[in-house]
N, C-alpha and C. Protein backbone atom coordinates (compact mmCIF):
# COMPACT_ATOMS: atom_id res chain seq x y z
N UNK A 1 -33.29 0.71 -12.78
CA UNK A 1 -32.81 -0.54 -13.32
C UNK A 1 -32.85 -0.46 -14.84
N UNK A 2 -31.88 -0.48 -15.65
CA UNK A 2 -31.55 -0.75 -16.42
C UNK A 2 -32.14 -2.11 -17.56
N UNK A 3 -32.15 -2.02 -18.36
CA UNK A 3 -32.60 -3.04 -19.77
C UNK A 3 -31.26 -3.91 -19.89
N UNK A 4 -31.40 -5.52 -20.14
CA UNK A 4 -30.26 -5.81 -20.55
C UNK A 4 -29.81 -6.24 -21.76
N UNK A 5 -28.67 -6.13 -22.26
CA UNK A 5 -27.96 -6.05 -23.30
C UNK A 5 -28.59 -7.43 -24.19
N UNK A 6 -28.98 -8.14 -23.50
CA UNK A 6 -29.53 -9.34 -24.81
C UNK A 6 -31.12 -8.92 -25.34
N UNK A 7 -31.47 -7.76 -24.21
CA UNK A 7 -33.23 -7.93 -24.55
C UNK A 7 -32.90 -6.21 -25.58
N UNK A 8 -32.14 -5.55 -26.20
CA UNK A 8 -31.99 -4.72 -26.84
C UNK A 8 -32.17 -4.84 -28.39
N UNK A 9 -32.44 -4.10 -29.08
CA UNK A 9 -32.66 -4.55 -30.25
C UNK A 9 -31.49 -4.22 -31.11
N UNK A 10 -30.67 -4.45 -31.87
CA UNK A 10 -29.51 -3.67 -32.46
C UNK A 10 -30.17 -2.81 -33.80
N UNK A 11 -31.18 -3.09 -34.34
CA UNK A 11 -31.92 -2.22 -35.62
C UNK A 11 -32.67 -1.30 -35.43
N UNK A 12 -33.19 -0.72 -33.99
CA UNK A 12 -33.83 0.24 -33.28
C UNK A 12 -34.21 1.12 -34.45
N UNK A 13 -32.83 2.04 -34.09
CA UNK A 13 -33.29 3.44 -34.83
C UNK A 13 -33.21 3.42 -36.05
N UNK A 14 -32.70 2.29 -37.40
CA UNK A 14 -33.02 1.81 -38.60
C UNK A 14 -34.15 2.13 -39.05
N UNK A 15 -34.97 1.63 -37.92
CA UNK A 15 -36.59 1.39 -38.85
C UNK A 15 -36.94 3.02 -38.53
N UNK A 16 -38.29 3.04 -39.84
CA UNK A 16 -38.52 4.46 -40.11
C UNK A 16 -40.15 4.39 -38.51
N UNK A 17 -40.67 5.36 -38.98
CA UNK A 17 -41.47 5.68 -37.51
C UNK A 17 -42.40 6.51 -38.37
N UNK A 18 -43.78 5.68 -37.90
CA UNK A 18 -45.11 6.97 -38.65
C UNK A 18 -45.02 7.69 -38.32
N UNK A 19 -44.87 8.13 -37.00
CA UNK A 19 -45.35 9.91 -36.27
C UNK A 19 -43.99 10.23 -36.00
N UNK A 20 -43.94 11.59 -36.32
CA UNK A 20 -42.62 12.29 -36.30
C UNK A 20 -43.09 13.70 -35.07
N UNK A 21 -42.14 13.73 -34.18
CA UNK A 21 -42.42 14.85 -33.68
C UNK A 21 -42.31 16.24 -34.01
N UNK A 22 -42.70 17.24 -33.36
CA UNK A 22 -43.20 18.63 -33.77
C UNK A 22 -42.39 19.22 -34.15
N UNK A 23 -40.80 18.91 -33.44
CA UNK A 23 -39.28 19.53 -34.45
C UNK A 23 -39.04 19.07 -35.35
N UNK A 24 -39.22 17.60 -35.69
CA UNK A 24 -38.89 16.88 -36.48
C UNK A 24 -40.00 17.35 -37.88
N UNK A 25 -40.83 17.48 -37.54
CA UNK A 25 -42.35 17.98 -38.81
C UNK A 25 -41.73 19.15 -39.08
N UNK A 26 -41.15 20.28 -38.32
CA UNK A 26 -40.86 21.38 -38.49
C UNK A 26 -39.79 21.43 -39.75
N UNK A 27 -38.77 20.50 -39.14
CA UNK A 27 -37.52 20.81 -39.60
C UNK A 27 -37.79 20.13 -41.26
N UNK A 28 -38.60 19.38 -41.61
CA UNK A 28 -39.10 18.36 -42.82
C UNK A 28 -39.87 19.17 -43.57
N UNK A 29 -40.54 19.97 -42.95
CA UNK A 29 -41.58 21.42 -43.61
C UNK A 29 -40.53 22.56 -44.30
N UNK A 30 -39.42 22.56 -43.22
CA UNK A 30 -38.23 23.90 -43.74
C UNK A 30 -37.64 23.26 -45.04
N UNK A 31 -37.52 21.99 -44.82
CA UNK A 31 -36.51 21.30 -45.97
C UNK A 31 -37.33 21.48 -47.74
N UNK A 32 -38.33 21.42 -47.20
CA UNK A 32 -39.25 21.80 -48.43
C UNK A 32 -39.48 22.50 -48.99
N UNK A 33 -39.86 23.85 -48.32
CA UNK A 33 -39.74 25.28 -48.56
C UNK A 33 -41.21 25.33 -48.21
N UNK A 34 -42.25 24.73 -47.09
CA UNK A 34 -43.03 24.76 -46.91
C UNK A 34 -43.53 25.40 -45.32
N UNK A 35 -42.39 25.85 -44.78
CA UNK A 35 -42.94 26.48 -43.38
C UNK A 35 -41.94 28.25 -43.38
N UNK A 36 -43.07 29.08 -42.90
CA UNK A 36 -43.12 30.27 -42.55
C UNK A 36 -42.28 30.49 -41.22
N UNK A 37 -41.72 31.47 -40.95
CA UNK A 37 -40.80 31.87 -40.11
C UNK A 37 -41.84 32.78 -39.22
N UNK A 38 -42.15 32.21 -37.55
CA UNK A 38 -42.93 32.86 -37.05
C UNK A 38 -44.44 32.05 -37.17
N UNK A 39 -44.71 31.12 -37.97
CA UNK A 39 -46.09 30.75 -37.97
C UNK A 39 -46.12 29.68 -36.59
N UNK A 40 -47.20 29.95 -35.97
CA UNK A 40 -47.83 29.15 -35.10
C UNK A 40 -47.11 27.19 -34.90
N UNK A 41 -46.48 26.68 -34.10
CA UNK A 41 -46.17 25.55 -34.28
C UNK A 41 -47.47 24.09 -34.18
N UNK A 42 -48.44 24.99 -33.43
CA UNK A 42 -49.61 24.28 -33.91
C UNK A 42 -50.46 24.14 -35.24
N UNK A 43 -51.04 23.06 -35.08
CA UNK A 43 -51.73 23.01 -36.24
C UNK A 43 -50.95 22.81 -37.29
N UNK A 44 -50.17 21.81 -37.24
CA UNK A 44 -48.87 21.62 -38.78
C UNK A 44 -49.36 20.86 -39.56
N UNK A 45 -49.47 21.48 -40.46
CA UNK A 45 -50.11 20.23 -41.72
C UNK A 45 -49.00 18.96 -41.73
N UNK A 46 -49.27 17.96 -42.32
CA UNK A 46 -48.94 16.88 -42.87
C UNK A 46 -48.24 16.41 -43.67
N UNK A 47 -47.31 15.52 -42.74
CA UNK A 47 -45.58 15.46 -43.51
C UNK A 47 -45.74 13.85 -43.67
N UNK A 48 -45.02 13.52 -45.06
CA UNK A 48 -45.20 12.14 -45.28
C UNK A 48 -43.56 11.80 -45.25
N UNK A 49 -43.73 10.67 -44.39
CA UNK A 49 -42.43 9.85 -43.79
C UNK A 49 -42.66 8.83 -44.46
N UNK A 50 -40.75 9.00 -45.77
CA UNK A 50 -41.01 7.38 -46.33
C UNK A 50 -40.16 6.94 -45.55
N UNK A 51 -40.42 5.44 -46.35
CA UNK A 51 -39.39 4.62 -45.22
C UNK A 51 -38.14 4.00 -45.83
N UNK A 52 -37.36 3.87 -44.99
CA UNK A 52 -36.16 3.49 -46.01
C UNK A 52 -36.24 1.94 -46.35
N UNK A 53 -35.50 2.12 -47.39
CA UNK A 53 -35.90 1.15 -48.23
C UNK A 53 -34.39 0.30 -48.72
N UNK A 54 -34.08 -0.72 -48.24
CA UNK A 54 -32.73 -1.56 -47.96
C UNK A 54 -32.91 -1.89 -49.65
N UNK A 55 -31.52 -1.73 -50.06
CA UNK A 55 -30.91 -1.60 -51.84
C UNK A 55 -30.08 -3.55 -51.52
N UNK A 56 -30.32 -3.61 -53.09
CA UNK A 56 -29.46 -5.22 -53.00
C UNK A 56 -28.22 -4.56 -53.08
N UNK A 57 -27.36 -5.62 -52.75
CA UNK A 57 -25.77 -5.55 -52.68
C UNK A 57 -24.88 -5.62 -53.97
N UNK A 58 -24.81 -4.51 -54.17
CA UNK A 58 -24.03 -4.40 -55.43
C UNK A 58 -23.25 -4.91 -55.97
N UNK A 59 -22.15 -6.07 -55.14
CA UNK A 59 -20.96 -6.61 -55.42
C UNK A 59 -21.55 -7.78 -55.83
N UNK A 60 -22.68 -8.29 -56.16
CA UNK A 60 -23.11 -9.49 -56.83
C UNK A 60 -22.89 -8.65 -58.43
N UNK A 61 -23.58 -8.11 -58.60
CA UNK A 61 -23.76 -7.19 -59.96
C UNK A 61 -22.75 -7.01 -60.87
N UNK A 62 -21.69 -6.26 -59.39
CA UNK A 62 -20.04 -6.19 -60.42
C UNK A 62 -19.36 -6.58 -60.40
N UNK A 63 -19.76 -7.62 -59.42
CA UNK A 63 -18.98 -8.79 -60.15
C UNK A 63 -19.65 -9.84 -61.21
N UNK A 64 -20.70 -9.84 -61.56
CA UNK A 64 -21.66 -10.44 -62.63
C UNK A 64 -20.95 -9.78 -63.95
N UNK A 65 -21.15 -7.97 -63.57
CA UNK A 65 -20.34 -7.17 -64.99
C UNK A 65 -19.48 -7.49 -65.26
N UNK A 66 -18.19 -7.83 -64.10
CA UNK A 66 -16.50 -8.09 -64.49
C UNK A 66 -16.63 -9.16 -64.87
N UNK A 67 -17.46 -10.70 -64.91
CA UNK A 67 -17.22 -11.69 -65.76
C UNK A 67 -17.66 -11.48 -66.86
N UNK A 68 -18.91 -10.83 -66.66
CA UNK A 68 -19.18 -11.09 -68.59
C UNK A 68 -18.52 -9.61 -69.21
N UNK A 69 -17.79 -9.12 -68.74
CA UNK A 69 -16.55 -8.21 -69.78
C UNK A 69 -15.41 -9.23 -69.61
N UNK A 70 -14.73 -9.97 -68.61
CA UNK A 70 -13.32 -10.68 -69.26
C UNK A 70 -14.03 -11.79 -70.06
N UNK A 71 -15.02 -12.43 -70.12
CA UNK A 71 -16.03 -13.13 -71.15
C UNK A 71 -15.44 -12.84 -72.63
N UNK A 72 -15.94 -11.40 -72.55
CA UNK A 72 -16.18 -10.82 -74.09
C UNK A 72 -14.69 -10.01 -74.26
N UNK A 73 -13.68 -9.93 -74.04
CA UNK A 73 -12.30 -9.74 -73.43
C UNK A 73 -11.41 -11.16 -74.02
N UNK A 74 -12.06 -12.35 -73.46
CA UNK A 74 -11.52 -13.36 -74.12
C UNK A 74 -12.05 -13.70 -75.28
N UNK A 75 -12.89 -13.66 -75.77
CA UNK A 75 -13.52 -13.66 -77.36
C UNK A 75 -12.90 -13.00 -78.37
């Protein structure tokens, strides 16, 4: 039986996640230049997961910029 479509979350996989699994540590270690080819997959040191971090909406901004340049445009 199945989950239904109202009890789903639509931002699921958005949010970031403390524990990352053992490919996932792996592949975050390679990106670094911090894992050995052949070393043991146990025992992985410690990978820090930031979290993302939602930016304001820019179109307030430029459009804030485009008035105060036709502003100083009409001056």
């Amino acid at each position: 039986m199945g989950i239904d479509k109202s009890l789903k979350r639509g931002s699921r996989l958005s949010r970031s996640r403390n524990v990352l699994k053992r490919g996932e540590r792996i592949d975050k270690l390679k990106a670094d230049d911090r894992w050995t080819e052949g070393a043991s997959p146990l025992g992985l040191p410690k990978v820090r997961v930031l979290k993302a971090v939602v930016g304001k909406k820019k179109k307030k901004e430029e459009e804030g910029d485009d008035k105060a340049d036709a502003k100083k445009k009409k001056k």
